[in-house]
N, C-alpha and C. Protein backbone atom coordinates (compact mmCIF):
# COMPACT_ATOMS: atom_id res chain seq x y z
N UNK A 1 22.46 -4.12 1.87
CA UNK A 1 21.79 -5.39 1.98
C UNK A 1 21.89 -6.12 0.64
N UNK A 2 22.33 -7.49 0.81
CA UNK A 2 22.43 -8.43 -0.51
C UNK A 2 20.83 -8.84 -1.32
N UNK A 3 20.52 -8.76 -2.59
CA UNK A 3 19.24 -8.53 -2.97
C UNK A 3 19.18 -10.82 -2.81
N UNK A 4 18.16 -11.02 -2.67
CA UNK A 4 17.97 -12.66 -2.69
C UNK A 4 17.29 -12.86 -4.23
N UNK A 5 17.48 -13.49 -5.46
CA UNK A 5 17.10 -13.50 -6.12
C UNK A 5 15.91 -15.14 -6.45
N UNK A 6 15.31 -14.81 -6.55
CA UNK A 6 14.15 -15.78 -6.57
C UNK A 6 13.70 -17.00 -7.90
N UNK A 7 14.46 -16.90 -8.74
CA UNK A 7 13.94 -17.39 -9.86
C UNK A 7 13.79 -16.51 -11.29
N UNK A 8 13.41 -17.30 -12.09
CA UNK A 8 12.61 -16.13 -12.94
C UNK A 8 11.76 -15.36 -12.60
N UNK A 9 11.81 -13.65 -12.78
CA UNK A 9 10.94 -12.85 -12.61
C UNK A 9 9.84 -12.85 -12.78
N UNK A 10 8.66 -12.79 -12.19
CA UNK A 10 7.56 -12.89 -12.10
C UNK A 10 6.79 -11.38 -12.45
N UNK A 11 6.10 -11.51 -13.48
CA UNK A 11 5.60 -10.75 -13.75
C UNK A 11 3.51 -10.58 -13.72
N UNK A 12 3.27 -9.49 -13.01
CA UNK A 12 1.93 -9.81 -12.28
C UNK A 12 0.88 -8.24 -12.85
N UNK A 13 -0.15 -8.10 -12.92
CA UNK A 13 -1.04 -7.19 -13.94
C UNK A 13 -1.63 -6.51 -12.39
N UNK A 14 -1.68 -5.75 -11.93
CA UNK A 14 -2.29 -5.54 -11.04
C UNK A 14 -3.82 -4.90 -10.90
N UNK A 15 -4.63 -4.88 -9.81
CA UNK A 15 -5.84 -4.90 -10.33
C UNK A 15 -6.44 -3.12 -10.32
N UNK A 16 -5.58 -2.58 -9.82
CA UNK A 16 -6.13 -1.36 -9.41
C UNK A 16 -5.72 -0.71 -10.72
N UNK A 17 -4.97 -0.66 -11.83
CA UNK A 17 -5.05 0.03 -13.04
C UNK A 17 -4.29 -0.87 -14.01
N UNK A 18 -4.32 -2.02 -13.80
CA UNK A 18 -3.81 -2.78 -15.20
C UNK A 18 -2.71 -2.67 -15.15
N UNK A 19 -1.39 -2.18 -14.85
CA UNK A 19 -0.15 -1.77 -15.07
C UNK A 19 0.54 -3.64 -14.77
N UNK A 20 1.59 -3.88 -15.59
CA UNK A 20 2.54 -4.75 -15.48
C UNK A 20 3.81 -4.71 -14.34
N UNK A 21 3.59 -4.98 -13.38
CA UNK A 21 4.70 -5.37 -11.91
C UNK A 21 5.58 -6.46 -11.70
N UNK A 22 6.56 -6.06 -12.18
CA UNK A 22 7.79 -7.61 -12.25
C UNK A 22 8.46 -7.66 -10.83
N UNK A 23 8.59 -8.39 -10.49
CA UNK A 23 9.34 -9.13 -9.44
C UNK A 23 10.20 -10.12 -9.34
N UNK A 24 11.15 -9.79 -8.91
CA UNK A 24 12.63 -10.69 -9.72
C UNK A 24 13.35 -10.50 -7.78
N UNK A 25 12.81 -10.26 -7.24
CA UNK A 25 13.59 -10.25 -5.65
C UNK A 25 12.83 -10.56 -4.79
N UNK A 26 13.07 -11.34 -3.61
CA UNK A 26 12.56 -11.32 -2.86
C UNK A 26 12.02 -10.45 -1.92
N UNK A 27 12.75 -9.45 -2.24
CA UNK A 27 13.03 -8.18 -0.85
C UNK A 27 11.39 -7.06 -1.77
N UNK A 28 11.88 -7.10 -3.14
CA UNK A 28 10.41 -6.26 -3.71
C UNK A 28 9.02 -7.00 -3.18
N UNK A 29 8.97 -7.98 -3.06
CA UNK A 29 7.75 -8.93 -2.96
C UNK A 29 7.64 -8.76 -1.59
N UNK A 30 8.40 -8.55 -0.67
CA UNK A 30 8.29 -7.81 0.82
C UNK A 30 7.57 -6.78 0.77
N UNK A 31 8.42 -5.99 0.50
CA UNK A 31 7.87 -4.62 -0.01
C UNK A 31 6.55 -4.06 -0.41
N UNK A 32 5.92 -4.89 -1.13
CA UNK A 32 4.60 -5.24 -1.57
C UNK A 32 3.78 -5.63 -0.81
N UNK A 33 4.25 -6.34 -0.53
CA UNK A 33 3.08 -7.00 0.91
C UNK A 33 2.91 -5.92 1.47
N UNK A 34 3.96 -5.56 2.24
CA UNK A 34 4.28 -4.75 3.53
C UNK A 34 3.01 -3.32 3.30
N UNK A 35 3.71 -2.70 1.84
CA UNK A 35 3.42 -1.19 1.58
C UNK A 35 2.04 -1.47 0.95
N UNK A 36 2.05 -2.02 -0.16
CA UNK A 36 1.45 -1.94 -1.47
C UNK A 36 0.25 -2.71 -1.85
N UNK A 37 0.08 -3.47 -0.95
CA UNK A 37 -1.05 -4.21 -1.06
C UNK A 37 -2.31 -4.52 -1.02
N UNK A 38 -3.23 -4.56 -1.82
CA UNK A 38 -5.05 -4.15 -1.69
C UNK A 38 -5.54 -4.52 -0.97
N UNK A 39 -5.05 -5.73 -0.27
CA UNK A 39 -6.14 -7.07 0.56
C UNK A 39 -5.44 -7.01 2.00
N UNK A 40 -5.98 -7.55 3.11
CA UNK A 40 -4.72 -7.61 3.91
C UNK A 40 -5.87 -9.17 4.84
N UNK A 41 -5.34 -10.40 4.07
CA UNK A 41 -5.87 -11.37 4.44
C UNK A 41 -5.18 -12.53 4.83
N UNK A 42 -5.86 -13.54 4.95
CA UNK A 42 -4.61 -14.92 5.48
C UNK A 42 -3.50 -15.10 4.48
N UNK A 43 -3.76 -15.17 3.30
CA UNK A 43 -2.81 -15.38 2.04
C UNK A 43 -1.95 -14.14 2.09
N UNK A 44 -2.07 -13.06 2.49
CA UNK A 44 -1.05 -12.10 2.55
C UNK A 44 -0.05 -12.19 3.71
N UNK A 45 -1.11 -12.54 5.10
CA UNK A 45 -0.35 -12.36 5.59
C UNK A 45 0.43 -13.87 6.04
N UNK A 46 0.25 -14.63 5.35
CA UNK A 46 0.96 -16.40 5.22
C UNK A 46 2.20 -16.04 3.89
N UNK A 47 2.12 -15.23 3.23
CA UNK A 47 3.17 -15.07 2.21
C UNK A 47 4.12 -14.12 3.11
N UNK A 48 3.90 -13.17 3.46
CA UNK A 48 4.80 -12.41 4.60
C UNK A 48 6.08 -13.55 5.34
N UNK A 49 4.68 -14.26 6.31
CA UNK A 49 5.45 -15.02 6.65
C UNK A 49 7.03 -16.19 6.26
N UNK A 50 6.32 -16.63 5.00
CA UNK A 50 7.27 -17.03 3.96
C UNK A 50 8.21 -16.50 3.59
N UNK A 51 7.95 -15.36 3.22
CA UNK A 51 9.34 -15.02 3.13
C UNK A 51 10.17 -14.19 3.91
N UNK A 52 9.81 -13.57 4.97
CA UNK A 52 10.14 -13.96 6.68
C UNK A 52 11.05 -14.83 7.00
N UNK A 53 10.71 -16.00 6.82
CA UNK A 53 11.09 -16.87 6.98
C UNK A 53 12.63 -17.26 5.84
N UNK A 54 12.01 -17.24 4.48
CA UNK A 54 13.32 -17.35 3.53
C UNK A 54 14.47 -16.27 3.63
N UNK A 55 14.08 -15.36 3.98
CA UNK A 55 15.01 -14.25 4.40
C UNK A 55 16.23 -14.75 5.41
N UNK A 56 15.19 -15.26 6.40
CA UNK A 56 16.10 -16.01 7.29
C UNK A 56 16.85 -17.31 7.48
N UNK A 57 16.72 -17.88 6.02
CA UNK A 57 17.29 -18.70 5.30
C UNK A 57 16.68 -20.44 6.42
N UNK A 58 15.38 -19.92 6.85
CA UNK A 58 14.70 -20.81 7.64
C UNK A 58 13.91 -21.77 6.52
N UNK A 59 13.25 -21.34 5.39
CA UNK A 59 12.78 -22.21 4.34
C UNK A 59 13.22 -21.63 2.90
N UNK A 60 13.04 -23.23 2.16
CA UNK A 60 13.15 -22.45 0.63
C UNK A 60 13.12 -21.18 0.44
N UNK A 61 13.36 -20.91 -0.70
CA UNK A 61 13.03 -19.35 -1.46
C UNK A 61 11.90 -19.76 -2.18
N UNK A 62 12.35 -21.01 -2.96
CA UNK A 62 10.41 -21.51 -3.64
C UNK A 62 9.62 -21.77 -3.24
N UNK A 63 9.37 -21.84 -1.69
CA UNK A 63 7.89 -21.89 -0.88
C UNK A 63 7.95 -20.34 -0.84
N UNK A 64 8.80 -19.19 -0.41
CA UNK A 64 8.21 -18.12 -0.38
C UNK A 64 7.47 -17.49 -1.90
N UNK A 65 8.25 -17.68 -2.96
CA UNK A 65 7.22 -17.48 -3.98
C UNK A 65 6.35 -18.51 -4.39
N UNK A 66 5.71 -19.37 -3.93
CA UNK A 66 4.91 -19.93 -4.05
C UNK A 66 4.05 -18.88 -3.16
N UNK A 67 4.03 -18.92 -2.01
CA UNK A 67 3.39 -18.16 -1.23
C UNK A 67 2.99 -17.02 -1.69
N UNK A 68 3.54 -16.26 -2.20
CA UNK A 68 3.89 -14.92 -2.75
C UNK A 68 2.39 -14.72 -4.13
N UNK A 69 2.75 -15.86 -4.81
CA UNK A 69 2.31 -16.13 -5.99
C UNK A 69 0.45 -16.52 -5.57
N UNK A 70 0.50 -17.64 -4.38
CA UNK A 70 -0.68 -17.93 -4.17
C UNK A 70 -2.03 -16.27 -3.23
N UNK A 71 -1.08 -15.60 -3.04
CA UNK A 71 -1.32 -14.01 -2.34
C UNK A 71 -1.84 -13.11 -3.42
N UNK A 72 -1.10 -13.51 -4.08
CA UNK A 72 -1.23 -12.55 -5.03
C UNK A 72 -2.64 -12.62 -6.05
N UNK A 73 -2.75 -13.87 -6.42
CA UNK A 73 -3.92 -14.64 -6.81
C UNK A 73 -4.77 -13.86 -6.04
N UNK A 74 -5.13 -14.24 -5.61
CA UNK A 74 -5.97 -14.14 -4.35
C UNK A 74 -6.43 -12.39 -4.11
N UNK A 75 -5.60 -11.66 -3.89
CA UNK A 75 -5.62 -10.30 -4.27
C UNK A 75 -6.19 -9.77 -5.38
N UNK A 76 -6.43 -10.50 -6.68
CA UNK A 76 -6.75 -9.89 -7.80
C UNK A 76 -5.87 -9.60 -8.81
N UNK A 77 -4.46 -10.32 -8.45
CA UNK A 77 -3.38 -9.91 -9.46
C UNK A 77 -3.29 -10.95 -10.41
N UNK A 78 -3.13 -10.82 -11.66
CA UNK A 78 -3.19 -11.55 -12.35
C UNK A 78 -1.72 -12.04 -12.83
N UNK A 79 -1.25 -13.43 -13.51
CA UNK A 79 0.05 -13.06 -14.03
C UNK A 79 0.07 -12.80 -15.79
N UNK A 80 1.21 -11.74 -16.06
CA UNK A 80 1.14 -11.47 -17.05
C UNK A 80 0.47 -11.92 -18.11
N UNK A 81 1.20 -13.41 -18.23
CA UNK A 81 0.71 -14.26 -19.66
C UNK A 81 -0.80 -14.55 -19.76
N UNK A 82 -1.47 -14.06 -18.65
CA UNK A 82 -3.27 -14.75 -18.36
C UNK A 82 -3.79 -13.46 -19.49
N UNK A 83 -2.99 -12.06 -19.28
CA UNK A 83 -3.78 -11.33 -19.94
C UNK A 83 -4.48 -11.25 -21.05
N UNK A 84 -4.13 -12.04 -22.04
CA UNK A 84 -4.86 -12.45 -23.35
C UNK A 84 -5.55 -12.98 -22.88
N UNK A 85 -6.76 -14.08 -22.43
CA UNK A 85 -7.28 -14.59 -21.85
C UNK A 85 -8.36 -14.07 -20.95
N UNK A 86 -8.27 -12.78 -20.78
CA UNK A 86 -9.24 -12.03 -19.27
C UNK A 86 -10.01 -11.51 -20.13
């Protein structure tokens, strides 16, 4: 399978032990949802959809990480650069 590359990697603090989680594919940010994820709410499952959808080359790739990004929020993940700041 061809990896879909999304942009600059996104890098996210997660809430369950602090650790740094980069995401640079679309297909990992699947993955995440799917497996890995703390919450399982509208924003998760509206980012799914998104990129569902971008997979299937039905919308942007930047609405799915938007989506992705607004999920993640929402979950408790922070992005990297906030960490000075928390």
């Amino acid at each position: 399978m061809m990896e879909i590359q999304w942009g600059q990697p996104m890098a996210l603090i997660t809430p369950q032990d602090g650790s740094i989680e980069h995401f640079s594919t679309i297909e990992k940010a699947r993955y995440w949802l799917r497996r890995k994820w703390p919450t399982d709410d509208s924003n998760r499952d509206a980012a799914l959809a998104q990129i569902d959808a971008a997979m299937e080359c039905m919308t942007p790739v930047e609405e799915a990480r938007h989506a992705f990004l607004v999920a993640a929020l929402s979950a408790g993940y922070r992005a990297e650069h906030q960490r000075e700041f928390a």
